[in-house]
PDB file of N, CA and C in Angstrom:
ATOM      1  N   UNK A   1      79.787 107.259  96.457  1.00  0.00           N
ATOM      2  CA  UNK A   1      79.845 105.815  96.634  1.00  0.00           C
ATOM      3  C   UNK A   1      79.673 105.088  95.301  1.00  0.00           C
ATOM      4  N   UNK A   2      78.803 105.683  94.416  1.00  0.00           N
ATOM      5  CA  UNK A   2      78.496 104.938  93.383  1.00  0.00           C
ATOM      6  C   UNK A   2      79.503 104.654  92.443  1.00  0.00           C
ATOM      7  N   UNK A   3      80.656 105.747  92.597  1.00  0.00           N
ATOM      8  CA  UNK A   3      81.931 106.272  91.500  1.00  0.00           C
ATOM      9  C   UNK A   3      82.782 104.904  92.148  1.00  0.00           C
ATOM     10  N   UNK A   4      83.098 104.546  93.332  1.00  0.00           N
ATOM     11  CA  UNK A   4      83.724 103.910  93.275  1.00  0.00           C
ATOM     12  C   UNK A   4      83.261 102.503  93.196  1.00  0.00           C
ATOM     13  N   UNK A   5      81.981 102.290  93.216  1.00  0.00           N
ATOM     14  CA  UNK A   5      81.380 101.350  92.960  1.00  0.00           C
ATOM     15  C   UNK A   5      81.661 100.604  91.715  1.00  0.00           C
ATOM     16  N   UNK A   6      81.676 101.491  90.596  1.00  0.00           N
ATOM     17  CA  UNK A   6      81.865 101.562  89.321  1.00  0.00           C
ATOM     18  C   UNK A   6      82.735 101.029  88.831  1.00  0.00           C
ATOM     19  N   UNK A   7      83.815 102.055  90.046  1.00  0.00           N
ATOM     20  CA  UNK A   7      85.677 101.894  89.668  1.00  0.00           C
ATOM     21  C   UNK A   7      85.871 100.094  90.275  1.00  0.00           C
ATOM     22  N   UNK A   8      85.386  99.573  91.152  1.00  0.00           N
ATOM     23  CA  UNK A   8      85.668  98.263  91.698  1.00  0.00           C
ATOM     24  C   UNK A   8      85.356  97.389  90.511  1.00  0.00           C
ATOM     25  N   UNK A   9      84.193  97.359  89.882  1.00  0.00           N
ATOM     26  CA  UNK A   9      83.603  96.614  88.896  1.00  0.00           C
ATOM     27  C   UNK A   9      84.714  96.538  88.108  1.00  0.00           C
ATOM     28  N   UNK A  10      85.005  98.140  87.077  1.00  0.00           N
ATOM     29  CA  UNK A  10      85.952  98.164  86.222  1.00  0.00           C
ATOM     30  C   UNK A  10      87.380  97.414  86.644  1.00  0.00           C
ATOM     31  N   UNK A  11      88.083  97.378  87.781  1.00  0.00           N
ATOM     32  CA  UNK A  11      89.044  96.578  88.379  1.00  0.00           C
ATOM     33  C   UNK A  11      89.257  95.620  88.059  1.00  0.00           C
ATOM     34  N   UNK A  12      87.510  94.986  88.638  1.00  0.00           N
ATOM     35  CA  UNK A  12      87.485  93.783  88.449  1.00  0.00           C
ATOM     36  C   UNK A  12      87.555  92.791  87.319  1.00  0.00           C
ATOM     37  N   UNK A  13      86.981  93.685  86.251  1.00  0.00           N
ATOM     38  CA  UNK A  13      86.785  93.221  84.537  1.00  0.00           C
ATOM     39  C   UNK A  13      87.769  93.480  83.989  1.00  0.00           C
ATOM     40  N   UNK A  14      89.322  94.346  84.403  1.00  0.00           N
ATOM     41  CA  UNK A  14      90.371  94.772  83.876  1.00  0.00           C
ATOM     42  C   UNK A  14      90.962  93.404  83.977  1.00  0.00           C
ATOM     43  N   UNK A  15      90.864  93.231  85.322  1.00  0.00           N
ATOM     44  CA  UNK A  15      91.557  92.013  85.706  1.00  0.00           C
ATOM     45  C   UNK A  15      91.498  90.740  85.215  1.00  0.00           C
ATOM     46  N   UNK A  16      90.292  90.115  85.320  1.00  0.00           N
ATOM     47  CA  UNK A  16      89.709  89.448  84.773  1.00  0.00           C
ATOM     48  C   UNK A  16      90.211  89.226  83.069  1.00  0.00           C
ATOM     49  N   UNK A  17      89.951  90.270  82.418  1.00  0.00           N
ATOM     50  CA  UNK A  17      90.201  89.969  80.989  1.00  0.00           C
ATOM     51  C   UNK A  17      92.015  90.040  81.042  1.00  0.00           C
ATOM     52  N   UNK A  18      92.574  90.875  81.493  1.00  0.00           N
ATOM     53  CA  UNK A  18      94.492  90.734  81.330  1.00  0.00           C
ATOM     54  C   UNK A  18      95.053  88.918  81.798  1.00  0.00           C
ATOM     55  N   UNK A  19      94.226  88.438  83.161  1.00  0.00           N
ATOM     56  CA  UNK A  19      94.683  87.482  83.429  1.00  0.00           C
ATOM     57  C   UNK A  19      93.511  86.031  82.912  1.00  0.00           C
ATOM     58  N   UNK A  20      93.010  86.418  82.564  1.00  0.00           N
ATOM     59  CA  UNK A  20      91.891  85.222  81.498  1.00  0.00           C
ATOM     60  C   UNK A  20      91.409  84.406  82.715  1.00  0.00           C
ATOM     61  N   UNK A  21      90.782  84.929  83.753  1.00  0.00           N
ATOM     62  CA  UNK A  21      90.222  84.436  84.940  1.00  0.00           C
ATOM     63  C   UNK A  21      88.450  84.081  84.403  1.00  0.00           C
ATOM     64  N   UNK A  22      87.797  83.503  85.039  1.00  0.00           N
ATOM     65  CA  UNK A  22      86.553  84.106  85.089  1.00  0.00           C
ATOM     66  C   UNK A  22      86.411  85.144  86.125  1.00  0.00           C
ATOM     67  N   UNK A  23      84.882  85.412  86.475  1.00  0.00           N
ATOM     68  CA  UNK A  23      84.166  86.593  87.302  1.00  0.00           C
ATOM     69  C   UNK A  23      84.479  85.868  88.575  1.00  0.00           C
ATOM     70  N   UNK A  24      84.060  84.535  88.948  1.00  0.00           N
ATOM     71  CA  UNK A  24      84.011  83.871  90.322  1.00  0.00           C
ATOM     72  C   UNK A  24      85.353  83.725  90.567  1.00  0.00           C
ATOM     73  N   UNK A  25      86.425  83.801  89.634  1.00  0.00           N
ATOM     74  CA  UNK A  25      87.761  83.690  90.268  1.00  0.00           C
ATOM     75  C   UNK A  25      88.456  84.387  90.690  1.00  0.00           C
ATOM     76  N   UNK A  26      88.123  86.180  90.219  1.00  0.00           N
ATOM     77  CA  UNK A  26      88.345  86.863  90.225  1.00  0.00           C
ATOM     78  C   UNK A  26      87.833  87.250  91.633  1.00  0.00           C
ATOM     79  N   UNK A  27      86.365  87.041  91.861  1.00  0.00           N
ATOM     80  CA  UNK A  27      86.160  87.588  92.952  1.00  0.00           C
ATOM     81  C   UNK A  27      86.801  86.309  94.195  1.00  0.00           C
ATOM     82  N   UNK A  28      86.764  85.467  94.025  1.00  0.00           N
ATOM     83  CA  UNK A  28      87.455  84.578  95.156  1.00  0.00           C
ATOM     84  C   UNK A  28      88.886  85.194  95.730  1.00  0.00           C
ATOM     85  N   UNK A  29      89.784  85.698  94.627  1.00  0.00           N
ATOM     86  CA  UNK A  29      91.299  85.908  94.793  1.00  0.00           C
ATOM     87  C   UNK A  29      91.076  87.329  95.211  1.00  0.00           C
ATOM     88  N   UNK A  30      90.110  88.331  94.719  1.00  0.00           N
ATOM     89  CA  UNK A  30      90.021  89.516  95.597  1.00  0.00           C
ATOM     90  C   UNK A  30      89.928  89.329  96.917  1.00  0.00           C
ATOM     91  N   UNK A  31      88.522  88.576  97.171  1.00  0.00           N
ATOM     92  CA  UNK A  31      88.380  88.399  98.665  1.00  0.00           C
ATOM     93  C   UNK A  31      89.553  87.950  99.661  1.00  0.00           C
ATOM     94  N   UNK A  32      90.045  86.331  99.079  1.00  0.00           N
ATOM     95  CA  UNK A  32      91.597  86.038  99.568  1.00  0.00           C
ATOM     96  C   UNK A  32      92.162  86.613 100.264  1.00  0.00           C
ATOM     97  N   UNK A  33      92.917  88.064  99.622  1.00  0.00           N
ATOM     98  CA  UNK A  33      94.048  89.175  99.724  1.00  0.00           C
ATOM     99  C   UNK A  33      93.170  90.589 100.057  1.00  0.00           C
ATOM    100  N   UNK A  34      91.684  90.521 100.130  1.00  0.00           N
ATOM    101  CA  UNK A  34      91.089  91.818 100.399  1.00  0.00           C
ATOM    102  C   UNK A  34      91.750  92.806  99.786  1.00  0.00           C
ATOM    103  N   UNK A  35      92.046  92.561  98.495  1.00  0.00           N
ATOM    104  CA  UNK A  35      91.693  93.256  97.155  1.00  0.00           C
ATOM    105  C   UNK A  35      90.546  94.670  97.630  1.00  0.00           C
ATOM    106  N   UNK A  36      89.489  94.442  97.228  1.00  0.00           N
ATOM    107  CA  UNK A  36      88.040  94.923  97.102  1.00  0.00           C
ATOM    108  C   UNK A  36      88.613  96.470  98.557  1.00  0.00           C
ATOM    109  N   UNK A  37      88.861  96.070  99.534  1.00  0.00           N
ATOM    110  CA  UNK A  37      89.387  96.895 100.516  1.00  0.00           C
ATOM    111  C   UNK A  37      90.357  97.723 100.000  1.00  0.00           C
ATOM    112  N   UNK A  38      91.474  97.286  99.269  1.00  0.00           N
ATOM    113  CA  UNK A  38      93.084  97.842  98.912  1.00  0.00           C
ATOM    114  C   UNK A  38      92.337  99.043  97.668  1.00  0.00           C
ATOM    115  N   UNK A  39      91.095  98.488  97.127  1.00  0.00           N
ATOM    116  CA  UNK A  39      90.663  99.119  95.350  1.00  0.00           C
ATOM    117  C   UNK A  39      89.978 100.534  96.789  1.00  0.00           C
ATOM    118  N   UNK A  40      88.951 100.507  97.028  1.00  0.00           N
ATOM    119  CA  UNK A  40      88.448 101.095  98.202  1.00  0.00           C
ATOM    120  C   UNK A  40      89.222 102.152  98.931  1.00  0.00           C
ATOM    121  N   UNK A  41      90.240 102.039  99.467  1.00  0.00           N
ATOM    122  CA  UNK A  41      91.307 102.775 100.503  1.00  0.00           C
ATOM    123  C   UNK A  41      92.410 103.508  99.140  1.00  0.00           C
ATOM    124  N   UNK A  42      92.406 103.398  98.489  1.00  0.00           N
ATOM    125  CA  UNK A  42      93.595 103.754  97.489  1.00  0.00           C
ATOM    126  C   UNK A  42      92.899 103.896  96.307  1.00  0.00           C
ATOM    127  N   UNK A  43      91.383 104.477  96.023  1.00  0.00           N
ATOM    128  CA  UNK A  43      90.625 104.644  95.115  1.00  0.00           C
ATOM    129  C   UNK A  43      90.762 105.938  94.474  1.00  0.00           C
ATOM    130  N   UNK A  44      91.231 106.692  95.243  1.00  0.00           N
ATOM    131  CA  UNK A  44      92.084 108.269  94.773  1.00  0.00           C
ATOM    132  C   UNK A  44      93.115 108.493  93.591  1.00  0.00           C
ATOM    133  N   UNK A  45      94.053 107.271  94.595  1.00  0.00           N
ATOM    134  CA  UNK A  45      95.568 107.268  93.505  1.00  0.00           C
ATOM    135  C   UNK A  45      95.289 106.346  92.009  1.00  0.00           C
ATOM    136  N   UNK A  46      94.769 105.393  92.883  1.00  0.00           N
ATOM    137  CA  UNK A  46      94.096 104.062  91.407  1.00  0.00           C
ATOM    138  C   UNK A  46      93.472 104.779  90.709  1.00  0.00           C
ATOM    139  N   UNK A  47      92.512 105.497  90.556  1.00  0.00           N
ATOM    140  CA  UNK A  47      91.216 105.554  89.195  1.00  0.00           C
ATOM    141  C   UNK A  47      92.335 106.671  88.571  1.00  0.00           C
ATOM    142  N   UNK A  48      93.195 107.079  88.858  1.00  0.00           N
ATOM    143  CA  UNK A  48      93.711 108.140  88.157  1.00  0.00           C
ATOM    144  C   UNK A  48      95.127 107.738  86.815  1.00  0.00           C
ATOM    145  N   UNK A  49      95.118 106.197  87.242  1.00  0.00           N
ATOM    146  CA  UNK A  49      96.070 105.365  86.046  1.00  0.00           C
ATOM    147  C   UNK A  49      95.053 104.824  85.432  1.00  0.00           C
ATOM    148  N   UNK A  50      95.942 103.726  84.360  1.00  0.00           N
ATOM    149  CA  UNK A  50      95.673 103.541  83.655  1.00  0.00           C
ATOM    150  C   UNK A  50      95.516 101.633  83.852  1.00  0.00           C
ATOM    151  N   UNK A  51      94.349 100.522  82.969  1.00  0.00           N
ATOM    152  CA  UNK A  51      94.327  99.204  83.146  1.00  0.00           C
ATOM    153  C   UNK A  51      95.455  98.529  83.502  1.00  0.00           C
ATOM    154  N   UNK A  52      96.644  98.999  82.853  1.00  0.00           N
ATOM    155  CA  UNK A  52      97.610  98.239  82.896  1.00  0.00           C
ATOM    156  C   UNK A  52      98.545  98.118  84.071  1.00  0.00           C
ATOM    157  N   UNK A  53      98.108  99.029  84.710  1.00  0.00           N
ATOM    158  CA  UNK A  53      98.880  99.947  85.712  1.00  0.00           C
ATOM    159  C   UNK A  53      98.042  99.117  86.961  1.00  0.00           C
ATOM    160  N   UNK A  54      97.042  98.957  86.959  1.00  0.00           N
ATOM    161  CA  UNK A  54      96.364  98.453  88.038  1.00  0.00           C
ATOM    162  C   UNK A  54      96.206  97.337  87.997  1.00  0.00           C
ATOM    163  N   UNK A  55      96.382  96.329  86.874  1.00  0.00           N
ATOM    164  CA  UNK A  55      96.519  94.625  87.163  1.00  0.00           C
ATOM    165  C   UNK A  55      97.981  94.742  87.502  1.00  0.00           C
ATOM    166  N   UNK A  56      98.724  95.211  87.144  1.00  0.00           N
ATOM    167  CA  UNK A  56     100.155  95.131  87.782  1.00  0.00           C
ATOM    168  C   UNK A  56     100.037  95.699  89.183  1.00  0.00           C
ATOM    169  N   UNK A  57      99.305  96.404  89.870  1.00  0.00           N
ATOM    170  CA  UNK A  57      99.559  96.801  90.818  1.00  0.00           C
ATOM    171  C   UNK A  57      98.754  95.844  92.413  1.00  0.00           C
ATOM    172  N   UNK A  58      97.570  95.310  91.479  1.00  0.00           N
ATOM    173  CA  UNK A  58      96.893  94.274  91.874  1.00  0.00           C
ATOM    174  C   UNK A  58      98.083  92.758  92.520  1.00  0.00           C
ATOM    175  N   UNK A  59      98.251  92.957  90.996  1.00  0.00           N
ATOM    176  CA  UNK A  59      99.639  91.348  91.360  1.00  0.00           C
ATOM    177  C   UNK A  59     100.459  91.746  92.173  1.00  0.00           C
ATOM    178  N   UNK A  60     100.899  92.670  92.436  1.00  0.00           N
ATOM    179  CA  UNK A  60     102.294  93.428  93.665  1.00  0.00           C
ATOM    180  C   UNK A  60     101.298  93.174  94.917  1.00  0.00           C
ATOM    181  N   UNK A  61     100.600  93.588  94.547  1.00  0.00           N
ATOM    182  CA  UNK A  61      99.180  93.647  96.318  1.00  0.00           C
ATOM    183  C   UNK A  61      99.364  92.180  96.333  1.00  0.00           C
ATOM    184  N   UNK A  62      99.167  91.033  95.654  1.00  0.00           N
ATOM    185  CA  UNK A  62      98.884  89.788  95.638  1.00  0.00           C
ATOM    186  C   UNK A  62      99.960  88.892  96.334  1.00  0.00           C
ATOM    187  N   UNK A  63     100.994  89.277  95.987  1.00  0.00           N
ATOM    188  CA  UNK A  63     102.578  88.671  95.748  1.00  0.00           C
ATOM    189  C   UNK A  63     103.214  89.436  96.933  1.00  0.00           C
ATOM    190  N   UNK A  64     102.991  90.789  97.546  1.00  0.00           N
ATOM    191  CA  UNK A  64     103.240  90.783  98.580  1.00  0.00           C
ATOM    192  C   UNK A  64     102.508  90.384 100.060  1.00  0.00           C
ATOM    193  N   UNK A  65     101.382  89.787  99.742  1.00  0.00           N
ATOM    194  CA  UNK A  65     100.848  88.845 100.476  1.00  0.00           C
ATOM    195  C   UNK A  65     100.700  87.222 100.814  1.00  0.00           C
ATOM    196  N   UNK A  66     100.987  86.596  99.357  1.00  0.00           N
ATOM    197  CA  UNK A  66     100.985  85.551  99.491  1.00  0.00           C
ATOM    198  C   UNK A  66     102.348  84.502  99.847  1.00  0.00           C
TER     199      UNK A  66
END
């Protein structure tokens, strides 16, 4: 639990710094689109790329929801 605990944080701060968000915006737009769930359920395939790979994959999660 703790590993992916870790991995959510890191997500979150990837994100955060690629799209020049703050922390509270970041977590608002996770919650939104249940992000935090998608990082969670697909924490296997995700931790195994790379930052860049996962704010892009974030925005596809985003954009095919909104």
């Amino acid at each position: 639990m703790e590993e992916n605990t870790n991995f959510i944080v890191y997500c979150i701060e990837e994100y955060k710094a690629a799209r020049n968000l703050s922390g509270r915006e970041v977590i608002r737009l996770f919650n939104r689109y249940g992000i935090l769930d998608y990082i969670r359920n697909y924490y296997e395939a995700l931790h195994t790329t790379g930052p860049r790979y996962i704010v892009d994959d974030i925005d596809g999660f985003i954009k095919a929801r909104a």
